[in-house]
PDB file of N, CA and C in Angstrom:
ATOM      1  N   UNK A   1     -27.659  24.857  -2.657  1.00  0.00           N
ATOM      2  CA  UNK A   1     -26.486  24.083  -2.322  1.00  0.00           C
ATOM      3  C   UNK A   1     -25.250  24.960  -2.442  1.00  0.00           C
ATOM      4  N   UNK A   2     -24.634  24.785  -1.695  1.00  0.00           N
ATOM      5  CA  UNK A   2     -23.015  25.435  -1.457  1.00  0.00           C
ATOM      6  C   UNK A   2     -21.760  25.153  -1.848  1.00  0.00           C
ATOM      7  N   UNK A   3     -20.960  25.425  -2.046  1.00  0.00           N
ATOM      8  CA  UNK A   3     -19.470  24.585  -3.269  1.00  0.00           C
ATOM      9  C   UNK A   3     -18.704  24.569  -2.162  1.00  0.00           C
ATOM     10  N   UNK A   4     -17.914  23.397  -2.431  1.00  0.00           N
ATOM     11  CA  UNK A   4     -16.898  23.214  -1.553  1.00  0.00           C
ATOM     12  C   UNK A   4     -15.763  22.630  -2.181  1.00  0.00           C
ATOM     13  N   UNK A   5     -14.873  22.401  -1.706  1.00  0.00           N
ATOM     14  CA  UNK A   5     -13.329  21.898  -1.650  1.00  0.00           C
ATOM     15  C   UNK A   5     -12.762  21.007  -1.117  1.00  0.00           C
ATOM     16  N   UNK A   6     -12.644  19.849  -0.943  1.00  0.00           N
ATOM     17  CA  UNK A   6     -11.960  19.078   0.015  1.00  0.00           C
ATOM     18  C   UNK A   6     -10.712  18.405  -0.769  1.00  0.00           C
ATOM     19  N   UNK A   7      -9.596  18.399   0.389  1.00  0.00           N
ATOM     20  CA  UNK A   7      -8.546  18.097   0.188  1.00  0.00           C
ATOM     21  C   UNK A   7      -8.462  17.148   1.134  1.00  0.00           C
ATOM     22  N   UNK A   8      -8.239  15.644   0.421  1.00  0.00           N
ATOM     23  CA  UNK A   8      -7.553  14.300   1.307  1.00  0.00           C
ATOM     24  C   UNK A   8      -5.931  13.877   0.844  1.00  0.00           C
ATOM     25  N   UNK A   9      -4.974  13.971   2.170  1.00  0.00           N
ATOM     26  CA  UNK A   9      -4.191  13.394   2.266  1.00  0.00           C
ATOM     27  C   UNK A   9      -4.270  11.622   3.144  1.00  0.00           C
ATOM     28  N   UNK A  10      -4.171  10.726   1.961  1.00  0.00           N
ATOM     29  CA  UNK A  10      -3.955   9.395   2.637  1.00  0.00           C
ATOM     30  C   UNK A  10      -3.119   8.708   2.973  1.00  0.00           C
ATOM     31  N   UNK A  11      -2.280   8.028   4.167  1.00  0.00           N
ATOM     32  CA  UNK A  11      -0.975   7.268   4.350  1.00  0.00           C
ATOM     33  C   UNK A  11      -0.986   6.333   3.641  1.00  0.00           C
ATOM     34  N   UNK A  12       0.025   6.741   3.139  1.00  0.00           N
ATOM     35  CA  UNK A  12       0.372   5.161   1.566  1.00  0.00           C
ATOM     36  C   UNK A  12       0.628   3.902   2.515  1.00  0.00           C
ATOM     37  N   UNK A  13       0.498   3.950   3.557  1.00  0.00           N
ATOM     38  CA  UNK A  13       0.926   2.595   4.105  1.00  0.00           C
ATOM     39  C   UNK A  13      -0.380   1.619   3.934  1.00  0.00           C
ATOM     40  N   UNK A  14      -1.591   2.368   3.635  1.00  0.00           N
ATOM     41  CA  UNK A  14      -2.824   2.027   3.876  1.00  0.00           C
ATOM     42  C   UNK A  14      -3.231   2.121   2.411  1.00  0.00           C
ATOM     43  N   UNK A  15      -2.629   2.002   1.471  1.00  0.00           N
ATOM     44  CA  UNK A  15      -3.128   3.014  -0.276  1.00  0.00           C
ATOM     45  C   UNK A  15      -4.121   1.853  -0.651  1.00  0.00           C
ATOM     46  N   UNK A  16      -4.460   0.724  -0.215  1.00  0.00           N
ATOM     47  CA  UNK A  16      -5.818  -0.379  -1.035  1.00  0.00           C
ATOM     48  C   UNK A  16      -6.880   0.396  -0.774  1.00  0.00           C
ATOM     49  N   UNK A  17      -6.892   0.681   0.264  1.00  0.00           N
ATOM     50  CA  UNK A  17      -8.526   1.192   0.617  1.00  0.00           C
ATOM     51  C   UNK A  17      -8.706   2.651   0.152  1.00  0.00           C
ATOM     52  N   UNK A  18      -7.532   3.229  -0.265  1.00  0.00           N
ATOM     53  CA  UNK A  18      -7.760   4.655  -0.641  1.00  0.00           C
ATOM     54  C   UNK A  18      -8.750   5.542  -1.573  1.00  0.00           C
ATOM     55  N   UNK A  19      -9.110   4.392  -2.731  1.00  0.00           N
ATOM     56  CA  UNK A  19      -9.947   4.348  -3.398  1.00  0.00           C
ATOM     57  C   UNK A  19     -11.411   4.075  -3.504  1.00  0.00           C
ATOM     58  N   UNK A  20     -11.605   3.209  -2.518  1.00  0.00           N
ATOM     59  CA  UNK A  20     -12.938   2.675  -2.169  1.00  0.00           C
ATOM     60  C   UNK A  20     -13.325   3.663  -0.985  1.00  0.00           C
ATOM     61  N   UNK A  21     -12.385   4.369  -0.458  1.00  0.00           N
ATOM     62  CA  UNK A  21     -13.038   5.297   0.457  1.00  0.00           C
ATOM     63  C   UNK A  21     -13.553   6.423   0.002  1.00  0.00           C
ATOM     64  N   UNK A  22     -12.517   6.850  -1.170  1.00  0.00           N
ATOM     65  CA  UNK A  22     -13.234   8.019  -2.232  1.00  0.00           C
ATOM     66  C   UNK A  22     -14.479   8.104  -3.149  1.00  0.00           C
ATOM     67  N   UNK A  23     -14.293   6.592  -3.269  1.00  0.00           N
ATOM     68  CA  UNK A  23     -15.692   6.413  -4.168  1.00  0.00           C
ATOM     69  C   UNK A  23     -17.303   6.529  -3.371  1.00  0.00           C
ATOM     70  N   UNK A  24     -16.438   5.817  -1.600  1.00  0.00           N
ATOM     71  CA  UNK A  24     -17.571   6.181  -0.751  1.00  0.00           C
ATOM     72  C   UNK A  24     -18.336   7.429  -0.672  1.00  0.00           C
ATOM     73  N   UNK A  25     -17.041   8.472  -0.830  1.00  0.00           N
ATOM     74  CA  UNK A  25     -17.859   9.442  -0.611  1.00  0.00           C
ATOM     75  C   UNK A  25     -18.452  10.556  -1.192  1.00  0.00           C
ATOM     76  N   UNK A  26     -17.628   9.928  -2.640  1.00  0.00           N
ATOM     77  CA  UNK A  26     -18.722  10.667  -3.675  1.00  0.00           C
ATOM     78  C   UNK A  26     -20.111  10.048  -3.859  1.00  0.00           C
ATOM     79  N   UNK A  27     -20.253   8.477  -3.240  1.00  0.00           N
ATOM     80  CA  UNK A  27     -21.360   8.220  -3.436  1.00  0.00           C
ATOM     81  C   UNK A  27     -21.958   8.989  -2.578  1.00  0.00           C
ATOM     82  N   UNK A  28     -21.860   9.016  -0.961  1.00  0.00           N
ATOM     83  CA  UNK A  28     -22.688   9.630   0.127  1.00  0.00           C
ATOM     84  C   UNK A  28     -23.096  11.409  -0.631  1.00  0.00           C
ATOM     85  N   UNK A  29     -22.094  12.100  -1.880  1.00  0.00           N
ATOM     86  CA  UNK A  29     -22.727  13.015  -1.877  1.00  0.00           C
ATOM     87  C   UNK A  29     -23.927  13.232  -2.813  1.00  0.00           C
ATOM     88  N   UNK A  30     -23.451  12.751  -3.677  1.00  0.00           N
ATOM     89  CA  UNK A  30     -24.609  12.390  -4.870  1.00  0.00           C
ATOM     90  C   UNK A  30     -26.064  11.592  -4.734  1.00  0.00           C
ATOM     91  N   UNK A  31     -25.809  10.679  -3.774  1.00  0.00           N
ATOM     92  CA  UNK A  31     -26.837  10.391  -3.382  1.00  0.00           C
ATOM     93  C   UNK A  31     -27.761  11.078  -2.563  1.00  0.00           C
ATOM     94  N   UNK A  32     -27.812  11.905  -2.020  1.00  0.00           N
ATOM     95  CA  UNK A  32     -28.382  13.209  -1.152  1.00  0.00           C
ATOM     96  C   UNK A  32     -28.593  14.333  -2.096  1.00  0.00           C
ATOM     97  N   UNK A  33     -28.446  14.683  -3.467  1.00  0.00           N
ATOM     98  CA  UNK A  33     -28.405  15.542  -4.481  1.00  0.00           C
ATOM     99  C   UNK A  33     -27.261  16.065  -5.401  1.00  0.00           C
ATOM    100  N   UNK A  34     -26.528  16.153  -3.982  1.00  0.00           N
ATOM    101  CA  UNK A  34     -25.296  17.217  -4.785  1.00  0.00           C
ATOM    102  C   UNK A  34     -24.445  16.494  -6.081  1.00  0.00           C
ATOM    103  N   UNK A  35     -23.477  17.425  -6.325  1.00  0.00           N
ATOM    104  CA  UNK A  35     -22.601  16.756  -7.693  1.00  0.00           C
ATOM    105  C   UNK A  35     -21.564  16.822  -7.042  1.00  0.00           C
ATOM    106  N   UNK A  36     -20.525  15.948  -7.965  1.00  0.00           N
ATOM    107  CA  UNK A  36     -19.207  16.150  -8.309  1.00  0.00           C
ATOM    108  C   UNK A  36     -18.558  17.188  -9.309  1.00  0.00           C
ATOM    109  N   UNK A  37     -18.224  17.882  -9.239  1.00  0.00           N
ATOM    110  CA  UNK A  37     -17.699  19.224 -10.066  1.00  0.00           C
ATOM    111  C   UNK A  37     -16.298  18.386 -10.497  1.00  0.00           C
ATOM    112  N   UNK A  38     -15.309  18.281  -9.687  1.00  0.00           N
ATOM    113  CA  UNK A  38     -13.858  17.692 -10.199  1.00  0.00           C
ATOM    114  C   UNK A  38     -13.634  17.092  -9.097  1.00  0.00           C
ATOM    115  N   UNK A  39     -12.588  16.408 -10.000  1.00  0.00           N
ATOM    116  CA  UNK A  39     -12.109  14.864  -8.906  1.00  0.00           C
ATOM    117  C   UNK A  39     -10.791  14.953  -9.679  1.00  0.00           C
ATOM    118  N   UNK A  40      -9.754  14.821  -8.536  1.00  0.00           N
ATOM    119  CA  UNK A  40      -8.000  14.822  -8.930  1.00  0.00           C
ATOM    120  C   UNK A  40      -7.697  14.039  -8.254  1.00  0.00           C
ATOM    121  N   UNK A  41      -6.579  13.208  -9.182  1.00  0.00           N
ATOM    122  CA  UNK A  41      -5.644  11.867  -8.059  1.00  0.00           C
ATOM    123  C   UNK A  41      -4.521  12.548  -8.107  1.00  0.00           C
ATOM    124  N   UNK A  42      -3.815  13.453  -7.724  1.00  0.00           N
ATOM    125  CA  UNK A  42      -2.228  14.269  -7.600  1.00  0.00           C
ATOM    126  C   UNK A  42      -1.482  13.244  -7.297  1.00  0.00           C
ATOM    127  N   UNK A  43      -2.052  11.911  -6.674  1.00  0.00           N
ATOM    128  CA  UNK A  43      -0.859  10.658  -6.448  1.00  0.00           C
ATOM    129  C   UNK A  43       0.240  11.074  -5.412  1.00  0.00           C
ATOM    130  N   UNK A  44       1.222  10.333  -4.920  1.00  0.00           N
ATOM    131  CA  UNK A  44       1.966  10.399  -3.928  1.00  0.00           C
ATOM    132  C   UNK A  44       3.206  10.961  -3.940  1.00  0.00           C
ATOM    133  N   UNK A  45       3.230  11.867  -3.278  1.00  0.00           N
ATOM    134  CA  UNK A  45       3.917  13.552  -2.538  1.00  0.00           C
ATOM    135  C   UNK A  45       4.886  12.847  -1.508  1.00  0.00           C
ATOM    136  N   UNK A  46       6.016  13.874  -1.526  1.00  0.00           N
ATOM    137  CA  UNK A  46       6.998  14.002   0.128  1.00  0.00           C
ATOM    138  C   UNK A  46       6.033  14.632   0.929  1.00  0.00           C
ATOM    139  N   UNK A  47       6.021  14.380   2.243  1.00  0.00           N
ATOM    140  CA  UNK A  47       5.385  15.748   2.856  1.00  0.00           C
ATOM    141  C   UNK A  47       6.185  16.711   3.345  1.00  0.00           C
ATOM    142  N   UNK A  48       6.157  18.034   3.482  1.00  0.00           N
ATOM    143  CA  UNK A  48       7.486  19.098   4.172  1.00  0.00           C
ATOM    144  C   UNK A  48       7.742  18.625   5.350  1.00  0.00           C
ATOM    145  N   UNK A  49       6.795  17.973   6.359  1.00  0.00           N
ATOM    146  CA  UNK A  49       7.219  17.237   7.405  1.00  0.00           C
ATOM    147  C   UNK A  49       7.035  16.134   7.713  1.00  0.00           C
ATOM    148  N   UNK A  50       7.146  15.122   8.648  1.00  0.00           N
ATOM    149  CA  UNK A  50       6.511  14.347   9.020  1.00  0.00           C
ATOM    150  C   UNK A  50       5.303  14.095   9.709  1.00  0.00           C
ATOM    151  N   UNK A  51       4.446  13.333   9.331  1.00  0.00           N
ATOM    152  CA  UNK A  51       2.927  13.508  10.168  1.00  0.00           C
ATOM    153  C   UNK A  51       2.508  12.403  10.649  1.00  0.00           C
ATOM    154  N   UNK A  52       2.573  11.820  12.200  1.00  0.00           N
ATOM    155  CA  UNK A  52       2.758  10.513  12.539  1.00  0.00           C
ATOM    156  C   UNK A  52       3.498   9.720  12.095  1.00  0.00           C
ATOM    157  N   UNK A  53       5.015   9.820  11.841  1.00  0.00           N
ATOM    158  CA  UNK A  53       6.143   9.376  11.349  1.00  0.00           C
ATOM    159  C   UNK A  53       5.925   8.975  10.033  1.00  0.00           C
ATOM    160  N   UNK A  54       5.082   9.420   9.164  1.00  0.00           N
ATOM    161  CA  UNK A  54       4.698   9.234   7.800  1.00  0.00           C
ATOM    162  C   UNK A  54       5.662  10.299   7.046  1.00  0.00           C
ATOM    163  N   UNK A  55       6.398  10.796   5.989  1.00  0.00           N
ATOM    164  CA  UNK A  55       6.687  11.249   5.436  1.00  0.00           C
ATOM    165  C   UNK A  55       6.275  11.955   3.859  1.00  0.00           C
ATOM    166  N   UNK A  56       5.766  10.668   3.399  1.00  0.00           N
ATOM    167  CA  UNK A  56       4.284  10.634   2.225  1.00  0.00           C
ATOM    168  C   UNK A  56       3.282  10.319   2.451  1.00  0.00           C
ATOM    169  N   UNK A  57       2.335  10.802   1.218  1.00  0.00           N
ATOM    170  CA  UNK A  57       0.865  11.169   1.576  1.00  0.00           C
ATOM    171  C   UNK A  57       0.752  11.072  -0.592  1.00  0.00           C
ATOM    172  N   UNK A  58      -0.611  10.663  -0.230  1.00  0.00           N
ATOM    173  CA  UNK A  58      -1.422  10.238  -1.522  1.00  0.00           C
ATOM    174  C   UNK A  58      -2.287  11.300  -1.600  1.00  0.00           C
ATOM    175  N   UNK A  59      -2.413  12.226  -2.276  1.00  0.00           N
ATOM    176  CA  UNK A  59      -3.256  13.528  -2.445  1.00  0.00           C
ATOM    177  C   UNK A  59      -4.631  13.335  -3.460  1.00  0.00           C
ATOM    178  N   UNK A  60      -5.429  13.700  -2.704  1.00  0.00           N
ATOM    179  CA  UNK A  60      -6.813  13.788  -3.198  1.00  0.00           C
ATOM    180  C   UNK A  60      -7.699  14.953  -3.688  1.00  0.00           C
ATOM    181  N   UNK A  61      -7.687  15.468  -5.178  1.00  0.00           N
ATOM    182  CA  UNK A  61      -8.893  17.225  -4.617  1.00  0.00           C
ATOM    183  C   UNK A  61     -10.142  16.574  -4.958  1.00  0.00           C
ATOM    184  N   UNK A  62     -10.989  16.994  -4.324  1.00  0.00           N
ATOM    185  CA  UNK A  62     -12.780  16.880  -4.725  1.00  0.00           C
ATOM    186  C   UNK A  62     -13.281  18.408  -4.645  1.00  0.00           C
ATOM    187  N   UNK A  63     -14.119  18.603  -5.634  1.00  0.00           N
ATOM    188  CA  UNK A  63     -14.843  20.188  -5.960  1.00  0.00           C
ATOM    189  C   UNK A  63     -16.174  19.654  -5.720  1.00  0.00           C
ATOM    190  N   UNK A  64     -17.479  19.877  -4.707  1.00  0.00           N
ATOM    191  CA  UNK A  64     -18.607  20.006  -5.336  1.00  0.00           C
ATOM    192  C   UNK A  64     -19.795  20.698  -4.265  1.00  0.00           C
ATOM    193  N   UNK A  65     -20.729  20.087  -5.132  1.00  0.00           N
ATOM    194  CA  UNK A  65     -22.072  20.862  -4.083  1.00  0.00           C
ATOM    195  C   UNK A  65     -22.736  20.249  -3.473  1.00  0.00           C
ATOM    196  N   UNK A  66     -22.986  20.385  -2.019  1.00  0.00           N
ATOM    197  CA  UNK A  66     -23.877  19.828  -1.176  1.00  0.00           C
ATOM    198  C   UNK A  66     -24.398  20.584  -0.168  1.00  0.00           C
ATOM    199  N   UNK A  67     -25.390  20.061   0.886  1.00  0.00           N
ATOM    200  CA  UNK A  67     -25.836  20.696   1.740  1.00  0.00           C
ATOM    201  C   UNK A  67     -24.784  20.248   2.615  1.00  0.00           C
ATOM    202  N   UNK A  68     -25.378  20.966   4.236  1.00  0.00           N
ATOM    203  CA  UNK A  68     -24.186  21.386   5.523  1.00  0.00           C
ATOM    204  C   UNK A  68     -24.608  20.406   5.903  1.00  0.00           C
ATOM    205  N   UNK A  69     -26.113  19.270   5.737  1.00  0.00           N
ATOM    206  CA  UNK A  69     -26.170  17.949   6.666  1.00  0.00           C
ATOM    207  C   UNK A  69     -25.126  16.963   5.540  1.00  0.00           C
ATOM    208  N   UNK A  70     -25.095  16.988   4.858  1.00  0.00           N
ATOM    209  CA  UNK A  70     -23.905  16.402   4.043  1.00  0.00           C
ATOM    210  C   UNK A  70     -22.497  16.717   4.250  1.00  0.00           C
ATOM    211  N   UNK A  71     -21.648  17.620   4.046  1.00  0.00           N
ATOM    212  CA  UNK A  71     -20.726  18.148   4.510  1.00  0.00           C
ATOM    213  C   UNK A  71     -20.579  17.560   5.924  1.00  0.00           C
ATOM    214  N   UNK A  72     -21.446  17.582   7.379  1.00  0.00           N
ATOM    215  CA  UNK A  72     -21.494  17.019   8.321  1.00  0.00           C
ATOM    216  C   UNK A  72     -20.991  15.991   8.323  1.00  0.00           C
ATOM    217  N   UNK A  73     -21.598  14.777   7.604  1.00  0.00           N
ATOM    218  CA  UNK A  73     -21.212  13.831   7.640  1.00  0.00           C
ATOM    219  C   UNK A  73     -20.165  13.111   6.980  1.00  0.00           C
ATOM    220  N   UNK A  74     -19.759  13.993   5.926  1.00  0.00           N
ATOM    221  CA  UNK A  74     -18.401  13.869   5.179  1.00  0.00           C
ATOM    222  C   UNK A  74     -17.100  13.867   6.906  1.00  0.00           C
ATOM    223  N   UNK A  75     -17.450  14.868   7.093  1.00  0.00           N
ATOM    224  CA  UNK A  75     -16.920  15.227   8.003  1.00  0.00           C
ATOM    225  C   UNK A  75     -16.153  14.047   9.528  1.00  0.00           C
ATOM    226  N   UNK A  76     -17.522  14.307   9.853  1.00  0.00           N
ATOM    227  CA  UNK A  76     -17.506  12.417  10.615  1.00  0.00           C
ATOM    228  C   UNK A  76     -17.155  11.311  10.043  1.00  0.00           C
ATOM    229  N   UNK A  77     -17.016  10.927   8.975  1.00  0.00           N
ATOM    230  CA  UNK A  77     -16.408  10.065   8.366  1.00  0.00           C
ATOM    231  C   UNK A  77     -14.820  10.092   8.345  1.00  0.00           C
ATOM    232  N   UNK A  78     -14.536  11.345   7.852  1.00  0.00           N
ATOM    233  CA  UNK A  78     -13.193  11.176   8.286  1.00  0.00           C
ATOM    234  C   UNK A  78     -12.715  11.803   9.394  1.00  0.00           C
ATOM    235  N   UNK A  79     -12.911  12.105   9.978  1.00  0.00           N
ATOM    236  CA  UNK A  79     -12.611  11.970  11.303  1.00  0.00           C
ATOM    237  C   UNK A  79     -12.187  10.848  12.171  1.00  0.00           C
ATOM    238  N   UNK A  80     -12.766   9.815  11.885  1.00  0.00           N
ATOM    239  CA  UNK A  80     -12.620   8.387  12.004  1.00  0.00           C
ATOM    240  C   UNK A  80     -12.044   7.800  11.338  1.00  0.00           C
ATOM    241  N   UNK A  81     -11.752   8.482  10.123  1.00  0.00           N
ATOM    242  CA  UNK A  81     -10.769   7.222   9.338  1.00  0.00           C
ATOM    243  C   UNK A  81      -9.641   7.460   9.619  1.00  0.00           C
ATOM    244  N   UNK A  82      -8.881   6.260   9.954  1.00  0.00           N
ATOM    245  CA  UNK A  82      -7.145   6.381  10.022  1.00  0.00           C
ATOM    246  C   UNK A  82      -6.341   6.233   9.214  1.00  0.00           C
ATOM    247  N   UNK A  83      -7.009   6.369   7.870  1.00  0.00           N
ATOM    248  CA  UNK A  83      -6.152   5.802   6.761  1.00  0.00           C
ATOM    249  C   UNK A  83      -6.139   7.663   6.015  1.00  0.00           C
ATOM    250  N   UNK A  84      -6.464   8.476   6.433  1.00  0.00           N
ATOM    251  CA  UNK A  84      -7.022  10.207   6.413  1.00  0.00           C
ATOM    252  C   UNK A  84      -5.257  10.665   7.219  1.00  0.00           C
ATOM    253  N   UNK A  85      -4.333  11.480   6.765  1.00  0.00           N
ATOM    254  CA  UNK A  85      -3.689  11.743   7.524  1.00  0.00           C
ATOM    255  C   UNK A  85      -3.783  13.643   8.090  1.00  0.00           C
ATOM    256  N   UNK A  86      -4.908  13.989   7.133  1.00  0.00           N
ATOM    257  CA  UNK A  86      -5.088  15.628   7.137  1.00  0.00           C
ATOM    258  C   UNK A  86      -6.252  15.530   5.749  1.00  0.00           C
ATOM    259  N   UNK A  87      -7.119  16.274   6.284  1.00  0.00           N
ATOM    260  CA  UNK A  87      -7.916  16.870   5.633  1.00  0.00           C
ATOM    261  C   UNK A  87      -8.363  18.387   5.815  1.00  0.00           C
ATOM    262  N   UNK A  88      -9.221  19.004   4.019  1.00  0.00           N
ATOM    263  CA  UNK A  88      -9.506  20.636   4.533  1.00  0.00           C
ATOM    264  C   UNK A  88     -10.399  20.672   3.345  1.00  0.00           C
ATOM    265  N   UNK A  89     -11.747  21.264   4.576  1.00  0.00           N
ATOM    266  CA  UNK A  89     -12.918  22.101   3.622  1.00  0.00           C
ATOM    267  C   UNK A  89     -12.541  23.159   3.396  1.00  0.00           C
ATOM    268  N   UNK A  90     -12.754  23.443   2.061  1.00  0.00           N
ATOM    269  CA  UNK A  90     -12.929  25.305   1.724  1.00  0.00           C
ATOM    270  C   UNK A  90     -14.162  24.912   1.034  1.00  0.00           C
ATOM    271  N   UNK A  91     -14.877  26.168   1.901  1.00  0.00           N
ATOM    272  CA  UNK A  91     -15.888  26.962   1.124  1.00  0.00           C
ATOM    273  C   UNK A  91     -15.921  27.428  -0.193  1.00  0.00           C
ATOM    274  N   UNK A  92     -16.669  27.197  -1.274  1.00  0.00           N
ATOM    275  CA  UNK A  92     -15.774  28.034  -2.480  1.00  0.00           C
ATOM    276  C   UNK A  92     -17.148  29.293  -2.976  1.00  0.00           C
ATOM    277  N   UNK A  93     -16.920  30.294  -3.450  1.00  0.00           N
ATOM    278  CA  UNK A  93     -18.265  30.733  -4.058  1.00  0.00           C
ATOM    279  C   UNK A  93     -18.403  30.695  -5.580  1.00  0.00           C
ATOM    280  N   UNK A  94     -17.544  30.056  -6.227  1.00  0.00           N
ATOM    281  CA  UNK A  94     -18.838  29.256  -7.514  1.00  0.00           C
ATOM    282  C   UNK A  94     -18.160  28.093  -7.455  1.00  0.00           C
ATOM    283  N   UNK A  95     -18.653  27.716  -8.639  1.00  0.00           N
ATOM    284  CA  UNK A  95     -18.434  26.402  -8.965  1.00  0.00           C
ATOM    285  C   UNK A  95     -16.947  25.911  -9.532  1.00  0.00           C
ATOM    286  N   UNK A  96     -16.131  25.098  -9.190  1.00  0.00           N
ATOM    287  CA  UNK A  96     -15.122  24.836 -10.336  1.00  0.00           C
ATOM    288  C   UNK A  96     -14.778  23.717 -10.859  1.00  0.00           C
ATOM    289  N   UNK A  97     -14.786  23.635 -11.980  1.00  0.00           N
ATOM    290  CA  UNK A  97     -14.825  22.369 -12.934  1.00  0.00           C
ATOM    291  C   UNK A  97     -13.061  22.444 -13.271  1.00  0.00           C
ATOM    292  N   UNK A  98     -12.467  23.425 -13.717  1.00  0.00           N
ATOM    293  CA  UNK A  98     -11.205  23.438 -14.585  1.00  0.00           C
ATOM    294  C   UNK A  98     -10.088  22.719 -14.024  1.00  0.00           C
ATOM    295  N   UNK A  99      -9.340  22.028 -14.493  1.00  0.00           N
ATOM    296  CA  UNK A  99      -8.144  21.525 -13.998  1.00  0.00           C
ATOM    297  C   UNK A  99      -6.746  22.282 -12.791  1.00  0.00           C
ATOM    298  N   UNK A 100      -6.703  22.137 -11.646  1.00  0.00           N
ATOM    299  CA  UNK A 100      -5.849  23.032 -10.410  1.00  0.00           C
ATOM    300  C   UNK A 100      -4.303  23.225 -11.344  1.00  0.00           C
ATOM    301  N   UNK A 101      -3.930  24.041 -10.824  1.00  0.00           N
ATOM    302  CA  UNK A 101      -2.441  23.995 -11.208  1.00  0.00           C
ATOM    303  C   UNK A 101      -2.021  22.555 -10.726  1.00  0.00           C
ATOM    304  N   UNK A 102      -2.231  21.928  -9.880  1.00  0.00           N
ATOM    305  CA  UNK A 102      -0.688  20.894  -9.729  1.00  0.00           C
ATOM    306  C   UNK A 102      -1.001  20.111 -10.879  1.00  0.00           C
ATOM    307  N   UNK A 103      -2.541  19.775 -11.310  1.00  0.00           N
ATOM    308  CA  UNK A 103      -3.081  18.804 -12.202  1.00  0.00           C
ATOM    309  C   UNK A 103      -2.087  19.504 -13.636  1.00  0.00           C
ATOM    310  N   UNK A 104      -2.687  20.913 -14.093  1.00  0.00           N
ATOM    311  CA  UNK A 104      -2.051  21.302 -15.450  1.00  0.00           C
ATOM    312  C   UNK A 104      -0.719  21.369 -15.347  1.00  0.00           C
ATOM    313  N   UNK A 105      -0.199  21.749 -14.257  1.00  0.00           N
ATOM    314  CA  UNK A 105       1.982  21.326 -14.196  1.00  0.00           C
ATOM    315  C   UNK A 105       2.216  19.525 -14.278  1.00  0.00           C
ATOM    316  N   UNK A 106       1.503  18.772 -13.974  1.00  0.00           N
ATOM    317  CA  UNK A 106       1.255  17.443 -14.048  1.00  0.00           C
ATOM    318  C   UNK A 106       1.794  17.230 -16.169  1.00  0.00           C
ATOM    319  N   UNK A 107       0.489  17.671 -16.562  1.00  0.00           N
ATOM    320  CA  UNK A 107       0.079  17.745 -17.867  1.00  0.00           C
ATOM    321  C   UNK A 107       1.085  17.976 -18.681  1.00  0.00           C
ATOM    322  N   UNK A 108       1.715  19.274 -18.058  1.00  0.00           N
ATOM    323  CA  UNK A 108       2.472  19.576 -19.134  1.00  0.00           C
ATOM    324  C   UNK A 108       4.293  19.147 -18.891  1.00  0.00           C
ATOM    325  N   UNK A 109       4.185  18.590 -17.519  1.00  0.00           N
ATOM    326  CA  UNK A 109       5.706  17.446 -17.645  1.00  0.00           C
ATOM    327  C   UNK A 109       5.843  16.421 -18.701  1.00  0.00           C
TER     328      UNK A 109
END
């Protein structure tokens, strides 16, 4: 299995379902094998621009491991969701559990 990264930005206009979509899809990964490494709620951001006349965005990190037919379908999922205003896989090569900077600058405000 392979490590990955995903970053969800969600339109707060839509923020009920924001949660139940995340939980979706840690279920879809875990259930196929992989783990959850880390899970961050960074909570709601300006954006530097506007993105479909949205200005804020609800920030999401997920760290973990799965296969590429998983990842696939992560994939297709949001692709389709409209409540998704930008998303991004990174590849990672190990694993990371530790808290991101925005989380530990979070911490220590």
């Amino acid at each position: 299995m392979k490590n990955y990264e995903l970053l969800l930005m969600f339109n707060i206009n839509q923020d009920e379902s924001t949660l139940k979509t995340v939980d979706k899809y840690k279920d879809i990964i875990t259930s196929k094998g992989g783990t959850i490494d880390r899970y961050e709620d960074w909570g709601t951001m300006k954006l530097a621009y506007n993105i479909n006349k949205v200005n804020k965005a609800r920030y999401i990190l997920l760290n973990f491991q799965t296969n590429n037919e998983v990842l696939d379908e992560l994939a297709g999922l949001i692709k389709y969701n409209d409540s998704i205003i930008r998303h991004m896989f990174i590849a990672q090569d190990k694993k990371i559990t530790e808290p991101s900077i925005m989380m530990a600058n979070r911490e220590r405000a």
